[in-house]
N, C-alpha and C. Protein backbone atom coordinates (compact mmCIF):
# COMPACT_ATOMS: atom_id res chain seq x y z
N UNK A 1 155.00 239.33 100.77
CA UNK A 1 156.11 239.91 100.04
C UNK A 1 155.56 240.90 99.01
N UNK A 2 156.09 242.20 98.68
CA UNK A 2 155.46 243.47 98.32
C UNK A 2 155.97 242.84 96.40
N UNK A 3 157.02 242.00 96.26
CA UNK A 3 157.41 241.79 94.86
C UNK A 3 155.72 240.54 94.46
N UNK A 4 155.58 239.65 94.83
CA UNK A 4 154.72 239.00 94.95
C UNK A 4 153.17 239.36 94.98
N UNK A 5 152.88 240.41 95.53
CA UNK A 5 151.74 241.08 95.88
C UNK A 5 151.55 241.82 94.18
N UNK A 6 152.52 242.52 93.69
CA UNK A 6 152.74 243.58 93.27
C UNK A 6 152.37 242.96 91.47
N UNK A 7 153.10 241.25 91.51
CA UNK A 7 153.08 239.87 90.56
C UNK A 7 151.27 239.72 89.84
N UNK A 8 151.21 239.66 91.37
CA UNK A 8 149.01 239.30 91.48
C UNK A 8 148.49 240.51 90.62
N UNK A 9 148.44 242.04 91.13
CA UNK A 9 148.37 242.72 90.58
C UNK A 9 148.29 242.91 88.90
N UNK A 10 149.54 242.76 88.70
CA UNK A 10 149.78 242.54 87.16
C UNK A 10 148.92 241.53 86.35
N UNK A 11 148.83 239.84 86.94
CA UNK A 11 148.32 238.91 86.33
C UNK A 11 146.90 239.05 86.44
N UNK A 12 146.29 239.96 87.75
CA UNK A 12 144.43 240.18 87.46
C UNK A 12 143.97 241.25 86.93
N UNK A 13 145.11 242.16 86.33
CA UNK A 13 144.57 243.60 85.75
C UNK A 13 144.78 243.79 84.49
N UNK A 14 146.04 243.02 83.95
CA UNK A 14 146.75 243.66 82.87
C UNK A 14 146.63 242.79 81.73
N UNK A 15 146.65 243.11 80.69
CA UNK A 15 146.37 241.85 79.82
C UNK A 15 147.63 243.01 78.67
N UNK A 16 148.83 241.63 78.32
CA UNK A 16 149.46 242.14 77.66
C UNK A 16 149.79 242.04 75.97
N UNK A 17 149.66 242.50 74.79
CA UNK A 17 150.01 241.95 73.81
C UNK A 17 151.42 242.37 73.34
N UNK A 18 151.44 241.42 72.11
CA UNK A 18 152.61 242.38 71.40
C UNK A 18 152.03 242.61 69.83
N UNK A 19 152.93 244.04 69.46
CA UNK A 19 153.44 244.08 67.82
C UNK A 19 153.31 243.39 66.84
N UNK A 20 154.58 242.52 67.23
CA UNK A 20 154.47 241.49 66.42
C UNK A 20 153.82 240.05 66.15
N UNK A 21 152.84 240.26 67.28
CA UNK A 21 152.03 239.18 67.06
C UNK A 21 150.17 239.79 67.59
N UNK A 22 149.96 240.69 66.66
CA UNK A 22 148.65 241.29 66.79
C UNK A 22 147.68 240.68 66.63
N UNK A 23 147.43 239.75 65.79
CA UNK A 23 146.47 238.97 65.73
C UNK A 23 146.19 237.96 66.92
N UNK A 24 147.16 237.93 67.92
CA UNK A 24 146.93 236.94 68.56
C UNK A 24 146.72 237.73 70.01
N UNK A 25 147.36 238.37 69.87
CA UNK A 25 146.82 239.95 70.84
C UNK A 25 145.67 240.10 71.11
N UNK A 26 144.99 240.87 69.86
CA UNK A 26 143.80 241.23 69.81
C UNK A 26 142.78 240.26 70.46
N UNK A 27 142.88 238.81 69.67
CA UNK A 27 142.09 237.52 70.31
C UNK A 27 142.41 237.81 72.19
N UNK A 28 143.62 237.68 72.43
CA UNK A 28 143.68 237.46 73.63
C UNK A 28 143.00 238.51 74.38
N UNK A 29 142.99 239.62 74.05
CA UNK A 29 142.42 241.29 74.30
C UNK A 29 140.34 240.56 74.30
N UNK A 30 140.06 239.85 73.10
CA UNK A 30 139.01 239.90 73.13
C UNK A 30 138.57 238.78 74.03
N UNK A 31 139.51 237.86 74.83
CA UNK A 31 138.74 236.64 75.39
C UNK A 31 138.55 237.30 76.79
N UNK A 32 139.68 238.23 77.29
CA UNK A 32 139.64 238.81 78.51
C UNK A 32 138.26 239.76 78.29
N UNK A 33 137.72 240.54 77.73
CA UNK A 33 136.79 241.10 78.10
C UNK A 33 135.86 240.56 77.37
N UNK A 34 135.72 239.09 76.93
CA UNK A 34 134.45 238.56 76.39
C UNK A 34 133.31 238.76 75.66
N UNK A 35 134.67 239.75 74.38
CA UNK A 35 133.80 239.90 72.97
C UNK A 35 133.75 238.90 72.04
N UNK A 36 132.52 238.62 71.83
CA UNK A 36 132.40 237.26 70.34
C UNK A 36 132.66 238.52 69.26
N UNK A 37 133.54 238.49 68.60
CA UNK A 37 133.51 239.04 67.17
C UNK A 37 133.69 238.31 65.97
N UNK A 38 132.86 237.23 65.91
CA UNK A 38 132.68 236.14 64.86
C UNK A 38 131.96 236.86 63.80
N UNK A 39 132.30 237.27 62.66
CA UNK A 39 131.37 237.25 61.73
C UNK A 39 131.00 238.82 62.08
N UNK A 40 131.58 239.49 62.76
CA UNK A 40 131.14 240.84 63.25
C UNK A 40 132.15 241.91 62.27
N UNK A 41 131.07 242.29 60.74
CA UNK A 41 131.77 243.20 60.24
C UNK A 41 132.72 244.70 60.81
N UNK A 42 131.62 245.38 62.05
CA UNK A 42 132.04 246.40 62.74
C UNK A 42 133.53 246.18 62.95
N UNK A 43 133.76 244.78 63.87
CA UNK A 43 135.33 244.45 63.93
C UNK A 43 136.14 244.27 62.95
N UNK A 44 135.95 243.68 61.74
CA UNK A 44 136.73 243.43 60.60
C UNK A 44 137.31 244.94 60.21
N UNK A 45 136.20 245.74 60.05
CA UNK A 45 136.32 247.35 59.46
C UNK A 45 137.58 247.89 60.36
N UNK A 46 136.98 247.83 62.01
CA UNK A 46 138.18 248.53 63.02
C UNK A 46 139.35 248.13 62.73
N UNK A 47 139.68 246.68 62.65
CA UNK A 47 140.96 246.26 62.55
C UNK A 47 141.50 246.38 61.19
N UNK A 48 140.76 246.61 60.25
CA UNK A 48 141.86 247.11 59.36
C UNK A 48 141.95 248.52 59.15
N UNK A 49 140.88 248.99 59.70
CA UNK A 49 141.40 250.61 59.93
C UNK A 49 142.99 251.05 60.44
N UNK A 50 143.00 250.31 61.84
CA UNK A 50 143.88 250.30 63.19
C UNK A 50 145.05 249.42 62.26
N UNK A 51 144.77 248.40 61.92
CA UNK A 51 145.73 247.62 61.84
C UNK A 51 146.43 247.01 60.44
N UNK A 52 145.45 247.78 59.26
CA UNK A 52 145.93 247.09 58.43
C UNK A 52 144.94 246.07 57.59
N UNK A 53 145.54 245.51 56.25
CA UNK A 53 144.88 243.95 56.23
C UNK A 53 144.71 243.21 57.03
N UNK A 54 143.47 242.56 56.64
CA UNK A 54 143.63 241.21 57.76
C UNK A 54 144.40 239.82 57.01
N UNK A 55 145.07 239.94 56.23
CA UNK A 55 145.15 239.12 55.59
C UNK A 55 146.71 238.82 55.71
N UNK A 56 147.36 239.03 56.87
CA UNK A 56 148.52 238.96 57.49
C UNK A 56 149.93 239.69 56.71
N UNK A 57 149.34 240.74 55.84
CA UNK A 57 150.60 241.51 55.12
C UNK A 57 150.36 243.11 55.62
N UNK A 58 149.53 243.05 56.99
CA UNK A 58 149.33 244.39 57.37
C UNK A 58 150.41 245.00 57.50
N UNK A 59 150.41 246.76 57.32
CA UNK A 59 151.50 247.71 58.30
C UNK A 59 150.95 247.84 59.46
N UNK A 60 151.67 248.42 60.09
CA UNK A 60 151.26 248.66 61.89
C UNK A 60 151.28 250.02 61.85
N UNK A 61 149.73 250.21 61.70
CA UNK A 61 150.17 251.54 61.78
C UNK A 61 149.72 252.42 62.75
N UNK A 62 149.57 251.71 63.90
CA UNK A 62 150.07 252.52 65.72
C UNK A 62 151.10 252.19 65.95
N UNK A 63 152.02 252.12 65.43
CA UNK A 63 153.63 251.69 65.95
C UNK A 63 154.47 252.63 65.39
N UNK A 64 155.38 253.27 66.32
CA UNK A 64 156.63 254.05 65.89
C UNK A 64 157.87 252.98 65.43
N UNK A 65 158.44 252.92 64.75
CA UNK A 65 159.93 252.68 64.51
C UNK A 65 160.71 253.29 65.50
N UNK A 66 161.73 252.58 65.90
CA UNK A 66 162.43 253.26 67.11
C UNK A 66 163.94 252.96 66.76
N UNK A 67 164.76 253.76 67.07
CA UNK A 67 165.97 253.54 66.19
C UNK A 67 166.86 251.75 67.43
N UNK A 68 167.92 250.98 67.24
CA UNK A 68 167.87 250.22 67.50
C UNK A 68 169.24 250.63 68.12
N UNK A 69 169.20 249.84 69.48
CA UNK A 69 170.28 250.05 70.74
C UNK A 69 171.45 249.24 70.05
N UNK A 70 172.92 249.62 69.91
CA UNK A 70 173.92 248.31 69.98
C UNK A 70 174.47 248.60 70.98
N UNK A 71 174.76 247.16 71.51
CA UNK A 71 175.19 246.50 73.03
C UNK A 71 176.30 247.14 73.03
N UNK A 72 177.04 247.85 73.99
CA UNK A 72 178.00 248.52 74.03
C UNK A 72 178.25 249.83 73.33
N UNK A 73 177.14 250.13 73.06
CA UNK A 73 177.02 251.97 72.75
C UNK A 73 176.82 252.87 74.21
N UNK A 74 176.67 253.82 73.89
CA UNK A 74 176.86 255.05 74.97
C UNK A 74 174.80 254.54 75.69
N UNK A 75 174.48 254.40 74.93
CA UNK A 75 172.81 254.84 74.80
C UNK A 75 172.62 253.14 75.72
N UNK A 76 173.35 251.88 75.22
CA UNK A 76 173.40 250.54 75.62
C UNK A 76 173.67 251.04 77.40
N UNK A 77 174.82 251.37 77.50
CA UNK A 77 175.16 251.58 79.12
C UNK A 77 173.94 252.07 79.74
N UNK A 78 173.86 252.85 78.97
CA UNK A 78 172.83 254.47 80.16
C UNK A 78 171.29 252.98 80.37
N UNK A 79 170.97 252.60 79.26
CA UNK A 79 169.69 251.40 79.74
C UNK A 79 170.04 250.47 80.51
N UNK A 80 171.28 249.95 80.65
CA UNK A 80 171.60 248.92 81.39
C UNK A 80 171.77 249.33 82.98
N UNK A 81 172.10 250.60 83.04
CA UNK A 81 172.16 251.27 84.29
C UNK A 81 170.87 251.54 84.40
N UNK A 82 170.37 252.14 83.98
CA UNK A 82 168.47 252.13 84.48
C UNK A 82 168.18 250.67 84.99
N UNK A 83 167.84 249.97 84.36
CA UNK A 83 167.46 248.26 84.73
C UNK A 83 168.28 247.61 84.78
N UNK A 84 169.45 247.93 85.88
CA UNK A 84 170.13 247.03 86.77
C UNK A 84 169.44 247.28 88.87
């Protein structure tokens, strides 16, 4: 089955995070390609470059703000017709 095939794909290539949970991202980002960054200043520096404090009051600051859909707006239909 090409939906199934297509499933595999995704789960042996892709490693996904989110936004709002970056810290746990990143870890997951680092177990898939099997970086120790224990104690590894280089990483501390990047991530708060990229990301902010580490001290969980970071901004995100690779993230756009995106204005927010309401369900039954003009903009709501036109997405729901895409991904139906």
């Amino acid at each position: 089955d090409e939906f199934l095939e297509m499933m595999e794909t995704v789960r042996k290539y892709f490693v996904v995070g989110l936004m709002d949970e970056m810290e746990e991202s990143v870890k997951r980002f680092n177990a898939v390609m099997k970086l120790n960054v224990n104690n590894n200043t280089a990483f501390e520096e990047c991530m708060v470059e990229f990301f902010g404090n580490t001290d969980g009051s970071s901004e995100k600051k690779n993230s756009n703000e995106h204005p927010k859909v309401l369900e039954g707006s003009p903009e709501w239909d036109v997405l729901a017709e895409l991904n139906s």
